[in-house]
N, C-alpha and C. Protein backbone atom coordinates (compact mmCIF):
# COMPACT_ATOMS: atom_id res chain seq x y z
N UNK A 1 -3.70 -9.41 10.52
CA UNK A 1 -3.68 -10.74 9.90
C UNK A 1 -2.74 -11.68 10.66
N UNK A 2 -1.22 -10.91 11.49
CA UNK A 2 -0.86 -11.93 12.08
C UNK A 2 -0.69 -12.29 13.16
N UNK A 3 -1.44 -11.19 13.75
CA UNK A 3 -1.41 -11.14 15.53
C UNK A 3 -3.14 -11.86 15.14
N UNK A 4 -4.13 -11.67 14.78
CA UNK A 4 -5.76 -12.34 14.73
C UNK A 4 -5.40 -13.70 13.89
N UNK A 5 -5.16 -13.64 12.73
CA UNK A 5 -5.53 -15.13 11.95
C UNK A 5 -4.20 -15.68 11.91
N UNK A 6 -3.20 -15.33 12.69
CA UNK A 6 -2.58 -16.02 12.84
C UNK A 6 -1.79 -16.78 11.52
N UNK A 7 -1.92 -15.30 10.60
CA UNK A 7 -0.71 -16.30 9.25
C UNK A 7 0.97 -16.19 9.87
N UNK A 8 1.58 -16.78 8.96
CA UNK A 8 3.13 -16.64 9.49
C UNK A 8 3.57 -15.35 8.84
N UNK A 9 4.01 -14.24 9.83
CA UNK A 9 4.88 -13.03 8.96
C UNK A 9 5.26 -13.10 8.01
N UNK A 10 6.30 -14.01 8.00
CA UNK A 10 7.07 -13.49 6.41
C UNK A 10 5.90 -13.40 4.68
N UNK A 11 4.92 -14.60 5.07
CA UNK A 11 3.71 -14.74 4.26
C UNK A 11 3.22 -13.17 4.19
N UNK A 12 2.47 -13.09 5.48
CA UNK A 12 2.16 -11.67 5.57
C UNK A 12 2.62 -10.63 4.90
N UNK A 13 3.85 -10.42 5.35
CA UNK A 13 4.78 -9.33 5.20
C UNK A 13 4.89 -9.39 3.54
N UNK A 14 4.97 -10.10 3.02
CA UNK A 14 5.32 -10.33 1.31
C UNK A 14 4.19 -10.45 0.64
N UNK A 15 2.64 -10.44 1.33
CA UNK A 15 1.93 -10.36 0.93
C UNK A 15 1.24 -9.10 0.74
N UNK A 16 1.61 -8.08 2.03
CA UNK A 16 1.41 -6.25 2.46
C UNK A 16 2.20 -5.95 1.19
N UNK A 17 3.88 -6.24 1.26
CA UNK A 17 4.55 -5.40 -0.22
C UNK A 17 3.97 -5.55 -1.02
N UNK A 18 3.66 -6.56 -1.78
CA UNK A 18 2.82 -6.89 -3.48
C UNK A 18 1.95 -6.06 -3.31
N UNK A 19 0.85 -5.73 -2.41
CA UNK A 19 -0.37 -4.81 -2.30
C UNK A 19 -0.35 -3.39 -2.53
N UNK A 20 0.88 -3.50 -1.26
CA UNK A 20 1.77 -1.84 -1.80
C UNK A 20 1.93 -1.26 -2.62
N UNK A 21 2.88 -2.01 -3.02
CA UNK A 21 3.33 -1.43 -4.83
C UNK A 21 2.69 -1.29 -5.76
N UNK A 22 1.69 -2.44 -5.69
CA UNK A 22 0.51 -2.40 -6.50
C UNK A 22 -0.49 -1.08 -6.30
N UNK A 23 -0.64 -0.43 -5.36
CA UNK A 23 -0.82 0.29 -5.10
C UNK A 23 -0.94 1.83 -5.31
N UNK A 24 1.01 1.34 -5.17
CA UNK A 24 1.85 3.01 -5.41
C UNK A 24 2.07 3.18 -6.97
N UNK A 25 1.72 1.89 -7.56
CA UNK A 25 1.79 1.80 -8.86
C UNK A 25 0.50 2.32 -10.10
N UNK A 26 -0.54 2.15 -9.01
CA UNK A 26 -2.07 2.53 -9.73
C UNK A 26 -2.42 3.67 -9.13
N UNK A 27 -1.83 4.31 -8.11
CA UNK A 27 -2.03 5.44 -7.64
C UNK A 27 -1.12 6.23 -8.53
N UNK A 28 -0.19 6.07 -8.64
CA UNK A 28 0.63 7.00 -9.49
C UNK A 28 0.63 6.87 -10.94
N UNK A 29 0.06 6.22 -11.52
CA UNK A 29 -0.21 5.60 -12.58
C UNK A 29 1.26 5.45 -13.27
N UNK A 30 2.31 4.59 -12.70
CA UNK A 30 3.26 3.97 -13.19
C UNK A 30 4.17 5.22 -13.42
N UNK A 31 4.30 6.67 -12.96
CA UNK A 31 4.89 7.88 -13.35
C UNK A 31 5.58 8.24 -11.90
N UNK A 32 7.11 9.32 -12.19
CA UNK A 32 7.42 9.67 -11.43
C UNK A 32 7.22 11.08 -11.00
N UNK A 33 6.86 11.04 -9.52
CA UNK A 33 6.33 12.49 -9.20
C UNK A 33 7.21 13.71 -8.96
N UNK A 34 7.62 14.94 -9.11
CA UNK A 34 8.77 15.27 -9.44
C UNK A 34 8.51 16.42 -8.86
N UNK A 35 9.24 17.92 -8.22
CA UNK A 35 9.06 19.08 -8.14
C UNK A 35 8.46 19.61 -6.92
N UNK A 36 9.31 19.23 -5.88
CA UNK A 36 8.85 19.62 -4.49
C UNK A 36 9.77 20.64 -4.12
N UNK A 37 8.77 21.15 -3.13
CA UNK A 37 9.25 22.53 -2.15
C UNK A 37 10.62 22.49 -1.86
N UNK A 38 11.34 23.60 -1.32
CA UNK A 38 12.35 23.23 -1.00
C UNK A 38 12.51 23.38 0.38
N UNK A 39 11.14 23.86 0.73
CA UNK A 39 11.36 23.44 2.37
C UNK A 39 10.96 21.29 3.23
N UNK A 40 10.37 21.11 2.12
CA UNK A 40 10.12 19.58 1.71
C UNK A 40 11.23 18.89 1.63
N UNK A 41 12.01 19.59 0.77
CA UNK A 41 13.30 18.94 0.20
C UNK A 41 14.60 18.85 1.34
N UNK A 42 14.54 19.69 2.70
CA UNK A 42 15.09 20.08 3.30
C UNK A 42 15.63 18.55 4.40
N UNK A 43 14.64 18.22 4.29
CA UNK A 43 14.32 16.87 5.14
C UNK A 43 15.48 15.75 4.98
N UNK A 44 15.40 16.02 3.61
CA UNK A 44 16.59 14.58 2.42
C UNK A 44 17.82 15.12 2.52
N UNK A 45 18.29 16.83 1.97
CA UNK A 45 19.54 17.21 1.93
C UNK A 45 19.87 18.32 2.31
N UNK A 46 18.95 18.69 3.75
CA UNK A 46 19.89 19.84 4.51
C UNK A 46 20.69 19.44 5.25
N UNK A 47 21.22 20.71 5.83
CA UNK A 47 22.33 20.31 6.97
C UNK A 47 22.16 20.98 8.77
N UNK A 48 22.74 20.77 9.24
CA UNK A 48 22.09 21.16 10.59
C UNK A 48 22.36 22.42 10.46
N UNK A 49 22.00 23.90 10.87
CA UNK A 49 22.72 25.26 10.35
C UNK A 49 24.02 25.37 11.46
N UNK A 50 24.86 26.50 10.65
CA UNK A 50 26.25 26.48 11.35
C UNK A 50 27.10 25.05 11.01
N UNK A 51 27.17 23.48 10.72
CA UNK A 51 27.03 22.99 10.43
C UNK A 51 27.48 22.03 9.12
N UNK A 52 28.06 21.21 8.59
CA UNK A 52 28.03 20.30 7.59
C UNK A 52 27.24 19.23 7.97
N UNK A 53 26.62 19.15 9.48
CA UNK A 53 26.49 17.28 9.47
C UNK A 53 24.60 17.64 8.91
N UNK A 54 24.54 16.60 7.86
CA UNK A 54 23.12 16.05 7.51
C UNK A 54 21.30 16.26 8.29
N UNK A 55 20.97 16.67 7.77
CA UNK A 55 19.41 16.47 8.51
C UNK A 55 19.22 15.33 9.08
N UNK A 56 19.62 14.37 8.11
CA UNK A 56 18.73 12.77 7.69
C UNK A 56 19.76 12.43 8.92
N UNK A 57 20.96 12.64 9.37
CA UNK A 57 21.94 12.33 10.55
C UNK A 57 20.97 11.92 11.59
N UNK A 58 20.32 13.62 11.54
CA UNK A 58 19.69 13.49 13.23
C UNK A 58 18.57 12.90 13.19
N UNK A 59 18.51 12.53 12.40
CA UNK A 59 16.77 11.78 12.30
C UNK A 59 17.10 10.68 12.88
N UNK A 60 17.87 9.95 12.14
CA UNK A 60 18.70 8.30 12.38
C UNK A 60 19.02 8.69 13.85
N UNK A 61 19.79 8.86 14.08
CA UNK A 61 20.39 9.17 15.75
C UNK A 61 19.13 9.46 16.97
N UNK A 62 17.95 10.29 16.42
CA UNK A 62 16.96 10.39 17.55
C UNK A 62 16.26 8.86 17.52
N UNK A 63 15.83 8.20 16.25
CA UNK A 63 15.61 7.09 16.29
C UNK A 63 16.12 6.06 16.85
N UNK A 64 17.07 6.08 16.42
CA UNK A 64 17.87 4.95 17.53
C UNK A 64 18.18 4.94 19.00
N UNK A 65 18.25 6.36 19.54
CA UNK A 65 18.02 6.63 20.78
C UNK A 65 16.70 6.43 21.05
N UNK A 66 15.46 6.78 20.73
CA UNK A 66 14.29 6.38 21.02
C UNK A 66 13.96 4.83 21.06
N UNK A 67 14.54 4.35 20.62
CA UNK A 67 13.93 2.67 19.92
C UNK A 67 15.26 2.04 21.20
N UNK A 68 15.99 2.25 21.42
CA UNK A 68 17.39 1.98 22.21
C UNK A 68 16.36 2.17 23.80
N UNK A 69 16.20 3.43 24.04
CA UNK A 69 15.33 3.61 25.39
C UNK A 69 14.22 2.40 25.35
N UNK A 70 13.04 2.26 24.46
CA UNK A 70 12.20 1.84 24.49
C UNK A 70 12.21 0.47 24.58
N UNK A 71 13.05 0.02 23.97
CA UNK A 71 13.50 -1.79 23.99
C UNK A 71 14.66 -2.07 25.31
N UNK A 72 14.80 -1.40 25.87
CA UNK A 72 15.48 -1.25 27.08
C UNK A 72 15.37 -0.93 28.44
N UNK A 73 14.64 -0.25 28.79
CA UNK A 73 13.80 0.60 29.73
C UNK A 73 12.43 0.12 29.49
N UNK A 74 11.67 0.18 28.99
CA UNK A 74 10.02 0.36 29.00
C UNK A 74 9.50 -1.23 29.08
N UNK A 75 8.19 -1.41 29.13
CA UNK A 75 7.63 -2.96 29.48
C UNK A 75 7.10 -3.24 27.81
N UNK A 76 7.21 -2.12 26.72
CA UNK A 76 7.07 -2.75 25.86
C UNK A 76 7.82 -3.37 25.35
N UNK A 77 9.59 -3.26 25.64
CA UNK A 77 10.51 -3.88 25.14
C UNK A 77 10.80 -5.22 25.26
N UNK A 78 10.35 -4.81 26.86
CA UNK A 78 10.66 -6.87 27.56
C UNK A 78 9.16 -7.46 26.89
N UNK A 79 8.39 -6.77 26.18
CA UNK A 79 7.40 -7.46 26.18
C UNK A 79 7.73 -8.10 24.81
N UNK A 80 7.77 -7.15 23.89
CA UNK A 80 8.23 -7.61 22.35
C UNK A 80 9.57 -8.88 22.37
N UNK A 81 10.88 -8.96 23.45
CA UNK A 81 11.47 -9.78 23.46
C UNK A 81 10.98 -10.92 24.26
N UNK A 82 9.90 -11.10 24.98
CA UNK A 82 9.57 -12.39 25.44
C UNK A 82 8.39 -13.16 24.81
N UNK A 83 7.91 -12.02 23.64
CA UNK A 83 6.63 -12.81 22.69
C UNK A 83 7.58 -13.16 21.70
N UNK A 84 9.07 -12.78 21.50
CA UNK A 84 9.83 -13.79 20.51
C UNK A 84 10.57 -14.70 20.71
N UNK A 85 10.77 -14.54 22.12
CA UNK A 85 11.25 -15.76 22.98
C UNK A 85 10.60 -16.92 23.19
N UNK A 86 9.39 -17.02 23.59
CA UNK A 86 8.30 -17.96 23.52
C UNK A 86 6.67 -17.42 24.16
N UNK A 87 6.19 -17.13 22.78
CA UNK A 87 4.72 -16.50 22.59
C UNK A 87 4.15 -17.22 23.75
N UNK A 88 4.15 -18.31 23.25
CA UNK A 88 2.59 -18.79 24.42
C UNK A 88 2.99 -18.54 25.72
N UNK A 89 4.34 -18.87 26.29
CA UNK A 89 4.75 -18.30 27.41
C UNK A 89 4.00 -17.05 27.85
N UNK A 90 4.39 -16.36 26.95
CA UNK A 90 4.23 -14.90 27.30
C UNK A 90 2.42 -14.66 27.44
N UNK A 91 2.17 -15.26 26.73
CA UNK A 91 0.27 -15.18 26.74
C UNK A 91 -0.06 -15.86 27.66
N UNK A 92 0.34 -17.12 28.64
CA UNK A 92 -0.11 -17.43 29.43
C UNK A 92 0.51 -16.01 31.27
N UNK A 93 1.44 -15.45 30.78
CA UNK A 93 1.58 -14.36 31.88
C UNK A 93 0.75 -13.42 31.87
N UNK A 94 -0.46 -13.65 31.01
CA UNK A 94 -1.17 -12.50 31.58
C UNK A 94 -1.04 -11.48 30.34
N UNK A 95 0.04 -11.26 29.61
CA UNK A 95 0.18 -10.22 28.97
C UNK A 95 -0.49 -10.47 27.48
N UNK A 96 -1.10 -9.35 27.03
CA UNK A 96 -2.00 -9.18 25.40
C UNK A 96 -0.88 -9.29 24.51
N UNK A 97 -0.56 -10.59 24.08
CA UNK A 97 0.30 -10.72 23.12
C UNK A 97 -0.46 -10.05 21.52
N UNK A 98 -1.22 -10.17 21.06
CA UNK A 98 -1.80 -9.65 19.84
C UNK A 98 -1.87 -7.97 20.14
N UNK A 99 -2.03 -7.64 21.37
CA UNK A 99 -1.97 -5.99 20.94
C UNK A 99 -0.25 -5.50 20.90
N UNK A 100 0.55 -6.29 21.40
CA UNK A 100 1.75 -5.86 21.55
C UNK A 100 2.33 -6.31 19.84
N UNK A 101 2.29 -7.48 19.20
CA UNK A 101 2.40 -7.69 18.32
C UNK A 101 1.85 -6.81 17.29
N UNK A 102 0.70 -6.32 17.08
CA UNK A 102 0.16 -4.88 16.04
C UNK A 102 1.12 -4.05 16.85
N UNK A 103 1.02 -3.33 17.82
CA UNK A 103 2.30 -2.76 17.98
C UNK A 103 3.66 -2.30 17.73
N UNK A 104 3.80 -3.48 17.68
CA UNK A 104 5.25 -3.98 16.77
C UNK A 104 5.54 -3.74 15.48
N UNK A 105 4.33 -4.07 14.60
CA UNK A 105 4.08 -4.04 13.27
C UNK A 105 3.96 -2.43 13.02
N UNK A 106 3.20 -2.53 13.65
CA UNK A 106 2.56 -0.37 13.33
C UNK A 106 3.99 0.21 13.71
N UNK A 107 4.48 0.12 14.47
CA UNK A 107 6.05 0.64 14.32
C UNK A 107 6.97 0.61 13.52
N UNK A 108 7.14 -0.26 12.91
CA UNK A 108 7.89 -0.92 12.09
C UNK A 108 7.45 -0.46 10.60
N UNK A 109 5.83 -0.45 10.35
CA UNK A 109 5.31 0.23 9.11
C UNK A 109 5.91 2.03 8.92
N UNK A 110 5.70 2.76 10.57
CA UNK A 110 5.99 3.71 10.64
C UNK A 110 7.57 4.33 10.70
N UNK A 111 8.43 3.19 11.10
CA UNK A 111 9.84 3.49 10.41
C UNK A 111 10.19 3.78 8.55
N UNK A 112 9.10 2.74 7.98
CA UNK A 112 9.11 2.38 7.09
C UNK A 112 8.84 3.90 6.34
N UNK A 113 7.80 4.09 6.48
CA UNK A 113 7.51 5.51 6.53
C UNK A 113 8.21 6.95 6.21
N UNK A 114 8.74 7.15 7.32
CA UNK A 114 9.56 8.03 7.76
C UNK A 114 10.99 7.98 6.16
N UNK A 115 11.15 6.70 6.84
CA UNK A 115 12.65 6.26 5.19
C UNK A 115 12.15 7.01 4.30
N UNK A 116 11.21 6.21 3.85
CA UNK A 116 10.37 6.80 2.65
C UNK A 116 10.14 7.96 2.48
N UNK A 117 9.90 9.51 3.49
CA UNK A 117 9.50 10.89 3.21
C UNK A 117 10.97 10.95 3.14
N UNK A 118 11.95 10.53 3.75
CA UNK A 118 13.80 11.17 3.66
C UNK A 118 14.09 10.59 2.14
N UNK A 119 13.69 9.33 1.67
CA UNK A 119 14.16 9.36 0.85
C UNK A 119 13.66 9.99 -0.42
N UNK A 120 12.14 10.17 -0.72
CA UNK A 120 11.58 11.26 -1.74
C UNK A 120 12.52 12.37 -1.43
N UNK A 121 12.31 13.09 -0.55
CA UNK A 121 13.17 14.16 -0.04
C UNK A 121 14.29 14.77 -0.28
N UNK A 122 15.36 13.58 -0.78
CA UNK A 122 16.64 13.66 -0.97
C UNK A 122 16.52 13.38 -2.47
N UNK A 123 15.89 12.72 -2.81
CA UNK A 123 16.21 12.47 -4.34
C UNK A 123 14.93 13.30 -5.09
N UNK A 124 14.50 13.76 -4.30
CA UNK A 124 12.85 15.29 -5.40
C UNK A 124 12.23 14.69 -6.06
N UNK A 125 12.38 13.23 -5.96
CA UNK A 125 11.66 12.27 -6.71
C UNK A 125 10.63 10.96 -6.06
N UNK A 126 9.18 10.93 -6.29
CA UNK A 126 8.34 9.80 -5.52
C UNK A 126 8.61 8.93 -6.64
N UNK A 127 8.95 7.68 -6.65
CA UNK A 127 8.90 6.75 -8.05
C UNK A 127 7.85 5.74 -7.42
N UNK A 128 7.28 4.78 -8.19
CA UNK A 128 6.51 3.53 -7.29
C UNK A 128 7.45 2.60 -7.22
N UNK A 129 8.68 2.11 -7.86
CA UNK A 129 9.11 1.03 -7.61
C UNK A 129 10.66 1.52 -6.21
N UNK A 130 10.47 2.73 -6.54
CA UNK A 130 11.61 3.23 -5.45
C UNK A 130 11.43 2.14 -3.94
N UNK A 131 12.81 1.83 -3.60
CA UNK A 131 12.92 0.66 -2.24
C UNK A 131 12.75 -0.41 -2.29
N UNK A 132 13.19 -0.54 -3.49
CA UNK A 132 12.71 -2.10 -4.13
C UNK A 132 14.38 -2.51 -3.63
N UNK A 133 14.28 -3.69 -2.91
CA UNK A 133 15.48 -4.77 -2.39
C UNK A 133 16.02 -4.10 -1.37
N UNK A 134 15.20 -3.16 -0.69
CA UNK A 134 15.69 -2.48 0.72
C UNK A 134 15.31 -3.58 1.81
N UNK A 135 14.41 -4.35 1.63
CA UNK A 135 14.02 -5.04 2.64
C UNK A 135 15.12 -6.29 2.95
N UNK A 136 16.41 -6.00 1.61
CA UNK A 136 17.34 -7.48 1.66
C UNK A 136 17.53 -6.87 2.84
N UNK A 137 18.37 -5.62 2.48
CA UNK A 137 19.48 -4.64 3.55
C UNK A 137 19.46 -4.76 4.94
N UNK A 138 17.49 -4.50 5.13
CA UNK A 138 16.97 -4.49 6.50
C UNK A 138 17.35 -5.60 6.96
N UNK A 139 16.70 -7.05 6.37
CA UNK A 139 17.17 -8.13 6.94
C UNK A 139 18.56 -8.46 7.55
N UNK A 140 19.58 -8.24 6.51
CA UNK A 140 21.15 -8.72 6.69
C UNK A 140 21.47 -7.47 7.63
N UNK A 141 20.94 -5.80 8.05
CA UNK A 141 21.37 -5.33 9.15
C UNK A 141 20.70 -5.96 10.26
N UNK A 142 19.86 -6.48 10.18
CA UNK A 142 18.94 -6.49 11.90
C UNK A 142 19.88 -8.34 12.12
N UNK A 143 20.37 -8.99 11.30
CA UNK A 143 20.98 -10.45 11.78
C UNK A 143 22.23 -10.53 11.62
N UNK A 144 23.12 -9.69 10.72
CA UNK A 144 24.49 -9.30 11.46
C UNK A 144 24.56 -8.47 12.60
N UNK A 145 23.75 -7.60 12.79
CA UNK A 145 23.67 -7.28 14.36
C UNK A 145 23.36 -7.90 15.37
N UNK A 146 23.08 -9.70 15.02
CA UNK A 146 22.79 -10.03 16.19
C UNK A 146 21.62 -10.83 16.50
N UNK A 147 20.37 -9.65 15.87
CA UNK A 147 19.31 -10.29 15.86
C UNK A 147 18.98 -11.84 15.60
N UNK A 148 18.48 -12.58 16.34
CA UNK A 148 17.90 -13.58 15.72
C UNK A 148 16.40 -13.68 14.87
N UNK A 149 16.42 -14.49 13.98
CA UNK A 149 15.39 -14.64 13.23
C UNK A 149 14.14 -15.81 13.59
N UNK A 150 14.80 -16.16 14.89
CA UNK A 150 13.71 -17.26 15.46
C UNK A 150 13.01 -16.43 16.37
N UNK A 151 13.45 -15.26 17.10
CA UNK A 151 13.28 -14.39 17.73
C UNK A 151 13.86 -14.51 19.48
N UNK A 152 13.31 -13.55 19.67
CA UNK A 152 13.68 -13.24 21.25
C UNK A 152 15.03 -12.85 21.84
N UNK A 153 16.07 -12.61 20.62
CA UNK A 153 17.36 -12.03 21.04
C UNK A 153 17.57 -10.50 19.98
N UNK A 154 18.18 -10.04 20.24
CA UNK A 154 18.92 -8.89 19.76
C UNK A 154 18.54 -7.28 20.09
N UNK A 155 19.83 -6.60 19.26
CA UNK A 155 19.37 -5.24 20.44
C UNK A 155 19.62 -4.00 19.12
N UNK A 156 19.22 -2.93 19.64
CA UNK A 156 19.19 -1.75 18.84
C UNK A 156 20.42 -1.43 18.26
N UNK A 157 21.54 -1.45 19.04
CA UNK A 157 22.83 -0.91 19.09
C UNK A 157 23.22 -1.68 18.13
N UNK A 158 23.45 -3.84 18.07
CA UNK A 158 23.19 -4.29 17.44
C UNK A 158 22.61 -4.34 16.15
N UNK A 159 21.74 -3.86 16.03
CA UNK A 159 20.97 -3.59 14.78
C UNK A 159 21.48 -2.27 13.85
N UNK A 160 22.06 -1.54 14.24
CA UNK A 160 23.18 0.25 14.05
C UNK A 160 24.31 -0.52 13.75
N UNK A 161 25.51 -1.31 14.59
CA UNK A 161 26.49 -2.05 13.71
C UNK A 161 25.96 -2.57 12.48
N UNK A 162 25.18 -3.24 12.49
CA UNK A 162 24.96 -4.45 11.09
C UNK A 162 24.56 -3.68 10.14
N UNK A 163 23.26 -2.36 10.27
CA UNK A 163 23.48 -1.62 9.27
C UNK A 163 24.83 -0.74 8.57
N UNK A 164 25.65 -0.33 9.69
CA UNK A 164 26.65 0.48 8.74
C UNK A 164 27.76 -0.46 8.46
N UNK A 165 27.79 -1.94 8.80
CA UNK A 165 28.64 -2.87 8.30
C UNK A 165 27.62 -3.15 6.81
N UNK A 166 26.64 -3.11 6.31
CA UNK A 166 25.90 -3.15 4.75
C UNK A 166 26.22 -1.99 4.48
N UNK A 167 26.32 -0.36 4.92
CA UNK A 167 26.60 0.51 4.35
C UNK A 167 28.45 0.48 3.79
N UNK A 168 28.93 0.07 4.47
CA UNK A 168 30.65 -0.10 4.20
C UNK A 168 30.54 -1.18 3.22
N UNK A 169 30.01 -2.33 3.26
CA UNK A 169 29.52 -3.22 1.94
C UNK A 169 29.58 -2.79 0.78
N UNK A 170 28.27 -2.16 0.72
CA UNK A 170 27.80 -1.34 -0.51
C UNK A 170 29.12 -0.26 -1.36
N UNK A 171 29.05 0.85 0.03
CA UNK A 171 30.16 1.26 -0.68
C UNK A 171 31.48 0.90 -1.20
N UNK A 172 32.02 -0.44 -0.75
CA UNK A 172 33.43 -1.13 -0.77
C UNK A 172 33.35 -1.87 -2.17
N UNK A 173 31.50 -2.53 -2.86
CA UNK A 173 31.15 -2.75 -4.06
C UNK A 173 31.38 -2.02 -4.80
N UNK A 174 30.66 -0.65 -4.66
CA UNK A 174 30.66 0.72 -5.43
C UNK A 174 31.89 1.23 -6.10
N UNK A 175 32.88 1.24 -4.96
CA UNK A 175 33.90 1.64 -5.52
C UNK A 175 35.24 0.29 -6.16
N UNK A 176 34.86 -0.97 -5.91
CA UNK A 176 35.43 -1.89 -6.71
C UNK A 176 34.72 -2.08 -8.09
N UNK A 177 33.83 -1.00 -8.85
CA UNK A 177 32.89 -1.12 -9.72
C UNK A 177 31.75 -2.28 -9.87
N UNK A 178 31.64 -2.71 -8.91
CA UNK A 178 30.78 -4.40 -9.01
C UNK A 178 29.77 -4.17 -9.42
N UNK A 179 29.16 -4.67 -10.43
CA UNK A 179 28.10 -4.18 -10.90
C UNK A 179 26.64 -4.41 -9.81
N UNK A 180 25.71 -4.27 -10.45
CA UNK A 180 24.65 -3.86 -9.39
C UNK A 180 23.95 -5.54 -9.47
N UNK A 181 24.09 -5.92 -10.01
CA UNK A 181 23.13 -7.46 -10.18
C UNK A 181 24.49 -8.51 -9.51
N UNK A 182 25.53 -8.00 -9.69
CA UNK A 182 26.81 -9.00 -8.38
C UNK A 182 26.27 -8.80 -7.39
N UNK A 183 25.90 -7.33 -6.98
CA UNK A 183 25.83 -6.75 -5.37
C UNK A 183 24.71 -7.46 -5.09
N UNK A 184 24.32 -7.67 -5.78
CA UNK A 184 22.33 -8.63 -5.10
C UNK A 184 23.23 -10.01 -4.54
N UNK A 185 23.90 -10.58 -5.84
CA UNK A 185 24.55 -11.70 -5.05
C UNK A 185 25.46 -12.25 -4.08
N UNK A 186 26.03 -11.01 -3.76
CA UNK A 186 27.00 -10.65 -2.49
C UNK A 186 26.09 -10.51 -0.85
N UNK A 187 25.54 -9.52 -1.63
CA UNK A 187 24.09 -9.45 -0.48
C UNK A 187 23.67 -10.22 0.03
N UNK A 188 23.13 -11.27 -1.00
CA UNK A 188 22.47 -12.82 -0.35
C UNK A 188 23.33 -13.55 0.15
N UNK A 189 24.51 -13.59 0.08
CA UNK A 189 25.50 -14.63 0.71
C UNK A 189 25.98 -13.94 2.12
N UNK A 190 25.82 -12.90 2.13
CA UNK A 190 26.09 -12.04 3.77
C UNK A 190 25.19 -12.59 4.52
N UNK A 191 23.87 -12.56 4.03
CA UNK A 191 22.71 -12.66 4.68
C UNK A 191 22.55 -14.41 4.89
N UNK A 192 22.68 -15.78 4.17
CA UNK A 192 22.56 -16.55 3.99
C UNK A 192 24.04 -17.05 5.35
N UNK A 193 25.25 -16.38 5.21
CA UNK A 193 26.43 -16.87 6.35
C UNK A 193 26.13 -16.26 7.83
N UNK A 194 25.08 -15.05 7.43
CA UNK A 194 24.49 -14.59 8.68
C UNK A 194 23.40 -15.19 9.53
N UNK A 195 23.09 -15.63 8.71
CA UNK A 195 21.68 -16.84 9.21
C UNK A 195 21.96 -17.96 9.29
N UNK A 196 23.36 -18.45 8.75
CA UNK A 196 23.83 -19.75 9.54
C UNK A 196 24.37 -19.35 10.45
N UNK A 197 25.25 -18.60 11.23
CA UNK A 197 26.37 -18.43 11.90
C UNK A 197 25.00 -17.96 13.42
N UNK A 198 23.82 -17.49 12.84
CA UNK A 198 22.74 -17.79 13.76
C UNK A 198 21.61 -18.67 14.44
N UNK A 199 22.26 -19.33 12.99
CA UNK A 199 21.52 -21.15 13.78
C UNK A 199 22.70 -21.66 14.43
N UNK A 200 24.02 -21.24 14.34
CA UNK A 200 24.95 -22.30 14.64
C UNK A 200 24.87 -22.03 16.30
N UNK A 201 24.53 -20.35 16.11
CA UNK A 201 24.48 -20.01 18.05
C UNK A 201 23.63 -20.16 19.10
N UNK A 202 22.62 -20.55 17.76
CA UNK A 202 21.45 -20.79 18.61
C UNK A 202 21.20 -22.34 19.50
N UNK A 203 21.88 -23.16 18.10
CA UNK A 203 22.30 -24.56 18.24
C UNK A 203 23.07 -24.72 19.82
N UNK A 204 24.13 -23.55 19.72
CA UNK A 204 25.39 -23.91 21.07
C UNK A 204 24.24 -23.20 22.55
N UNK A 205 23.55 -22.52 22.48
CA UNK A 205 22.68 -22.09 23.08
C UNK A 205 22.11 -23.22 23.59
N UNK A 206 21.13 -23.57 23.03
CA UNK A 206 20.43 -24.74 23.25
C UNK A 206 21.30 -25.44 24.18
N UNK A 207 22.10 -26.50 23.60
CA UNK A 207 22.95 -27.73 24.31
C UNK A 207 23.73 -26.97 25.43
């Protein structure tokens, strides 16, 4: 829909969740699914053997090394940063901006993914509304890291700070007792000084 008809992502993107849920909601008929293997379960809360450090550790860590190589090294990386730098640019070089863009997306669904089997996993529980306001998180890690939201800047490593600067967040809420409907509004104001402080650079950029 937004590499062919050309809607604007975020439309898109908020239009895929509603479908989703709607989805995970009539598929499951509004119930939580409960009582998995424990070699299933292994995924969410084992540990490496010999060991204390986490399964879900090395998952995160091969990912980010993979996605780190790939946006760095490979021609899909320079490709994804110069169709956010300036698309038509990039489509007049010759290069298939719409297959690199599904690309992009199908990756990004398939991170999505992955979260999702670690997090059933860890908690023995499929719910339908489970990951509901994960997508704030995603946002405010990928643009305190750096990322821009106009596109064509930011980096993996980047994107690994800004998430465990929301994980030190969260927990720094948690344990000041803040309740959970503050933390939404704390959230949005990270994200809202993060997205100015990224027009402001983009602004000094420019001139």
């Amino acid at each position: 829909m937004i590499a062919k008809f050309k809607l604007q992502p975020m439309i898109a993107t908020l239009a895929m969740m509603s479908m989703a849920r709607g989805a995970a909601l009539t598929l499951a008929g509004g119930e939580t699914i409960t009582g998995y293997s424990d070699g299933f379960r292994w995924i969410g809360i084992g540990t490496v053997p010999g060991t204390q450090i986490p399964v879900q550790i090395i998952f995160m860590v091969l990912l980010y090394l993979l996605f780190y190589y790939i946006m760095k090294y490979r021609k899909f990386g320079r490709y994804i940063y110069s169709i956010g730098g300036n698309e038509e640019a990039t489509r007049l070089s010759g290069i298939n901006v719409d297959k690199f863009k599904t690309l992009a997306y199908t990756l990004s669904g398939l991170c999505a993914a992955i979260a999702s089997v670690i997090l059933v996993a860890k908690l023995n529980s499929a719910q339908s509304t489970a990951g509901q306001d994960y997508e704030m998180d995603a946002i405010a890690s990928c643009v305190i890291g750096g990322t821009s939201l106009l596109g064509g800047f930011g980096s993996v490593w980047g994107t690994f700070v800004g998430a465990i600067t929301m994980i030190v967040i969260r927990n720094g809420l948690n344990l000041l007792n803040v309740s959970a409907n503050l933390q939404k509004l704390v959230i949005g104001v990270v994200i809202l000084l993060a997205v100015l402080a990224d027009s402001i650079r983009s602004k000094a950029v420019k001139k």
